[in-house]
Protein backbone atom coordinates (compact mmCIF):
# COMPACT_ATOMS: atom_id res chain seq x y z
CA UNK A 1 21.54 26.54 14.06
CA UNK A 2 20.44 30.26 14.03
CA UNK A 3 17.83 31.94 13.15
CA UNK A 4 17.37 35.74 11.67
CA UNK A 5 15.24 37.30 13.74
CA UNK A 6 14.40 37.09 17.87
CA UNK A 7 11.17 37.12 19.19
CA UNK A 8 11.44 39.78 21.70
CA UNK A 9 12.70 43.56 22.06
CA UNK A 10 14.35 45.66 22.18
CA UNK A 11 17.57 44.20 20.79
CA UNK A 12 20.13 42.43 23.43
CA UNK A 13 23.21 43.87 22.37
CA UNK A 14 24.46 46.84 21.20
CA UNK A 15 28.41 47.20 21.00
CA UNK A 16 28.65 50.74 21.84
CA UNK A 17 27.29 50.68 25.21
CA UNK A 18 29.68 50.36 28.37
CA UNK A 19 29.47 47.83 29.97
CA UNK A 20 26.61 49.02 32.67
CA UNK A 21 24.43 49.40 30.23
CA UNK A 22 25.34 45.96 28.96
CA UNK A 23 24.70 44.36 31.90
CA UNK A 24 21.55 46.49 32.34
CA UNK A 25 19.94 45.57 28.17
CA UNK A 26 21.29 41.89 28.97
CA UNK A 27 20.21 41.42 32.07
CA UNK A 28 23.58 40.16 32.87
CA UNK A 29 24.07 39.06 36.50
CA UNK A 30 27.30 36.41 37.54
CA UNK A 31 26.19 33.41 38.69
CA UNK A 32 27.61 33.41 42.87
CA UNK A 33 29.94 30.85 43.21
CA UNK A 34 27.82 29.28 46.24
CA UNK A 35 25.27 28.85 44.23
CA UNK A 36 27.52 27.22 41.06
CA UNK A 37 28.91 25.28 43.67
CA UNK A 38 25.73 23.43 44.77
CA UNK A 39 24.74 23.45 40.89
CA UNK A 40 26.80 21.33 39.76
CA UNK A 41 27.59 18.70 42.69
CA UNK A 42 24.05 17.77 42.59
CA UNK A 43 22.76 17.79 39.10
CA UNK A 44 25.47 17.77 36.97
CA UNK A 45 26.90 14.44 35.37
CA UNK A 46 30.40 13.98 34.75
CA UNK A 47 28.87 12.75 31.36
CA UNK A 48 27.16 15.08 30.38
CA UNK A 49 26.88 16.87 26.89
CA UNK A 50 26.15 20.45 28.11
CA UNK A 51 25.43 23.68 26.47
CA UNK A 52 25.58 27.05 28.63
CA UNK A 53 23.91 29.65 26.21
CA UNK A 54 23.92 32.62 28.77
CA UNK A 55 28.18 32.12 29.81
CA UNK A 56 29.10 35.86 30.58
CA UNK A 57 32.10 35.33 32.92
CA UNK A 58 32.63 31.81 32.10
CA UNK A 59 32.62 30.55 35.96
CA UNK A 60 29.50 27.95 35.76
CA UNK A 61 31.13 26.44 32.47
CA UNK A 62 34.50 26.47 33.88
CA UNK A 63 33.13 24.27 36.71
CA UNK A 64 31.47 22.07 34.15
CA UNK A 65 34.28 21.32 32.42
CA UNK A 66 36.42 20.55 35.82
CA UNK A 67 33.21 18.00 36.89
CA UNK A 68 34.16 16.31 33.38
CA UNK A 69 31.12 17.39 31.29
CA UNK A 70 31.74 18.08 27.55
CA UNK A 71 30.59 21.79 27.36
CA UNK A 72 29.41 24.42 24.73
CA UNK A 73 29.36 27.62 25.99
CA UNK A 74 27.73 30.68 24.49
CA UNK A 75 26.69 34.14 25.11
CA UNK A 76 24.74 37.18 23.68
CA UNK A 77 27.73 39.56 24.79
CA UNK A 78 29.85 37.28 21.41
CA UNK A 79 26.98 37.66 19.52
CA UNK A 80 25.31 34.27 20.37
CA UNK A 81 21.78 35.06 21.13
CA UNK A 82 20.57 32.08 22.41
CA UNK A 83 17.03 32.66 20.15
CA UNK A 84 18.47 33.00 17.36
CA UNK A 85 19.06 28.98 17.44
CA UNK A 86 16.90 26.47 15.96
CA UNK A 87 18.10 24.00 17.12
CA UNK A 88 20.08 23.16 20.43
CA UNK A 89 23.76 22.30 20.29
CA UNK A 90 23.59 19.74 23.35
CA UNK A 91 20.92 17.62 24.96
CA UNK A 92 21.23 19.45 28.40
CA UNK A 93 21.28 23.39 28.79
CA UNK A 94 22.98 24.65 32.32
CA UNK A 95 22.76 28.32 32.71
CA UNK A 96 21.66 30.95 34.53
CA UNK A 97 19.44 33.03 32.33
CA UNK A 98 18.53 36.52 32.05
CA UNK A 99 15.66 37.18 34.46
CA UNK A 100 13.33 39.15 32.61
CA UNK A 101 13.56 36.83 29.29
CA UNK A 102 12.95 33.30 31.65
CA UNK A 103 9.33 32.19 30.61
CA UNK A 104 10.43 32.75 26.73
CA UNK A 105 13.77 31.03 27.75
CA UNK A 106 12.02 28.09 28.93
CA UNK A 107 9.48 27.92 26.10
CA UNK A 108 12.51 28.29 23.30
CA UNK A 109 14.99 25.84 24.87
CA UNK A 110 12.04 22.64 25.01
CA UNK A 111 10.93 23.87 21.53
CA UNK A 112 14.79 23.10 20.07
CA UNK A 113 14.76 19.91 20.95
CA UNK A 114 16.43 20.56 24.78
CA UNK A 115 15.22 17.31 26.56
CA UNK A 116 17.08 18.11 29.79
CA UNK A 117 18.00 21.24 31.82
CA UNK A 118 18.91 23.17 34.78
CA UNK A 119 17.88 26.63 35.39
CA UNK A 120 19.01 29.61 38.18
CA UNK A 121 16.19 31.36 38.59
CA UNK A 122 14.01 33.60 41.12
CA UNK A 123 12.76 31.69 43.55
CA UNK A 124 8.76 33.13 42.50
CA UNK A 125 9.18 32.13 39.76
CA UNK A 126 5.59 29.96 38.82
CA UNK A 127 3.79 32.22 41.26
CA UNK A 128 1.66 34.30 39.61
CA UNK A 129 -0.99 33.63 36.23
CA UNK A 130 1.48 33.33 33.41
CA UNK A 131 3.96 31.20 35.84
CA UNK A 132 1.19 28.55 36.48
CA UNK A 133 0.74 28.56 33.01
CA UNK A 134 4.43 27.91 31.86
CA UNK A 135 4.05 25.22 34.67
CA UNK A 136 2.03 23.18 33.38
CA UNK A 137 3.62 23.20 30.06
CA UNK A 138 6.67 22.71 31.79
CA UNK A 139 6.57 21.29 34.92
CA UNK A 140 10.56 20.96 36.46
CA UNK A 141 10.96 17.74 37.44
CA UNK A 142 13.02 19.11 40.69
CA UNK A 143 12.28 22.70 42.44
CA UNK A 144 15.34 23.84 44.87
CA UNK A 145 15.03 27.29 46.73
CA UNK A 146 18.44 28.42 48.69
CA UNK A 147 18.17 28.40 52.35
CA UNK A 148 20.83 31.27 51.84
CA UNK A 149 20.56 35.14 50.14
CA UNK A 150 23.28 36.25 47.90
CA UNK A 151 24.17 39.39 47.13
CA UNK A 152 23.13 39.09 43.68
CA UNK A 153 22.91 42.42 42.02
CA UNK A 154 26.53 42.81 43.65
CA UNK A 155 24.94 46.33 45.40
CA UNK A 156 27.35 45.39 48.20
CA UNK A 157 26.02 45.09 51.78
CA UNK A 158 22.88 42.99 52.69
CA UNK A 159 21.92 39.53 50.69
CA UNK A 160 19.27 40.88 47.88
CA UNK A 161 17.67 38.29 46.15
CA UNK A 162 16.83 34.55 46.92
CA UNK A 163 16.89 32.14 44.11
CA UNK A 164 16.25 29.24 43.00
CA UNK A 165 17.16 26.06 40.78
CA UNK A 166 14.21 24.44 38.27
CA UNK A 167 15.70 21.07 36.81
CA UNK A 168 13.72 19.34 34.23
CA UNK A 169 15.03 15.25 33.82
CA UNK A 170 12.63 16.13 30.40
CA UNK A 171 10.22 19.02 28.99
CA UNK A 172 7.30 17.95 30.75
CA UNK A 173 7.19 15.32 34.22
CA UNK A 174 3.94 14.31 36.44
CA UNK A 175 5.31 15.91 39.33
CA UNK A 176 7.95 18.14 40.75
CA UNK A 177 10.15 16.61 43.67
CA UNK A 178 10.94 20.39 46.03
CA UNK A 179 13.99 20.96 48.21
CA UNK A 180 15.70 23.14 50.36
CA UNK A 181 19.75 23.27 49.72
CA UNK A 182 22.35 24.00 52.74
CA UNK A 183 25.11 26.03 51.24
CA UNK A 184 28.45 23.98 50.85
CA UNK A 185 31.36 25.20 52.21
CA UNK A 186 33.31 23.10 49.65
CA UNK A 187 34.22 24.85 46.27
CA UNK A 188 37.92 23.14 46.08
CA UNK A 189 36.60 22.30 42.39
CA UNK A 190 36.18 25.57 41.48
CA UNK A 191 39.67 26.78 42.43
């Protein structure tokens, strides 16, 4: 359920921008395919009730829905700002949020009542004061970095940013199980 008011500014959305700003004041980036790819093959349960609040072009809940999860997908750019919710609208939350809001992100989505979820993220994520922080509030229950760059800011050119995937199994766990993915080369499900 929403709320009226968001906890951080300035505003997200503002419908007479083009779409550069857009993606600039959203901090709207497409999840890469690779990445989606390795997402959802190893975390994702055919199962699974799933809600992507961040879904921009659609492709990570597309390949939800082909792995067989039930999915609810929203996005600021319809007017779904993901704070303005009280509560969540599925158990799990999938989704590659904007950068710049993650450590409120992460905060909001366990304070809804989000028990599991699996985040794209940088791969510094938890390395600095306010990261170690958030981590032990939140510790992931699984840390993956990319043994791959993607062109992420799609500059064109030269790989320029390496990510990472935080899954949490719940809010809080004892420890954090780290890995290193290989990038796939099969992304038939995505097709």
């Amino acid at each position: 359920m929403p709320r009226t008011s968001t906890p951080r500014e300035p505003p997200l959305f503002r419908s007479n921008d083009s779409v550069g700003q857009l993606r600039k004041l959203n901090d709207n980036y497409p999840t890469p395919v690779s990445l989606v790819t390795e997402l959802v093959h190893r975390w994702a349960l055919p199962t699974m009730m799933v809600w992507e609040p961040c879904s921009g072009d659609g492709i990570l809940s597309d390949a939800l829905t082909k792995r067989g999860c039930k999915v609810v997908a929203t996005d600021i750019a319809r007017l779904q700002d993901f704070f303005d919710y009280t509560d969540t609208l599925a158990p799990t939350i999938i989704t590659n949020p904007p950068f710049r809001y993650i450590r409120p992100f992460i905060d909001h989505a366990f304070d809804i009542g989000v028990q599991k979820m699996a985040l794209v993220c940088p791969e510094r994520l938890w390395a600095c004061k306010k990261g170690r922080d958030q981590l032990m509030r939140h510790r992931p229950s699984r840390w993956a970095n990319m043994d791959w760059r993607e062109d992420y800011l799609q500059k064109g050119g030269s790989p320029d940013r390496a990510l990472a995937v935080a899954m949490w199994e719940r809010p809080h766990s004892d420890s954090c199980r780290y890995e290193v993915w290989t990038r796939s080369h099969d992304a038939d499900f995505l097709v």
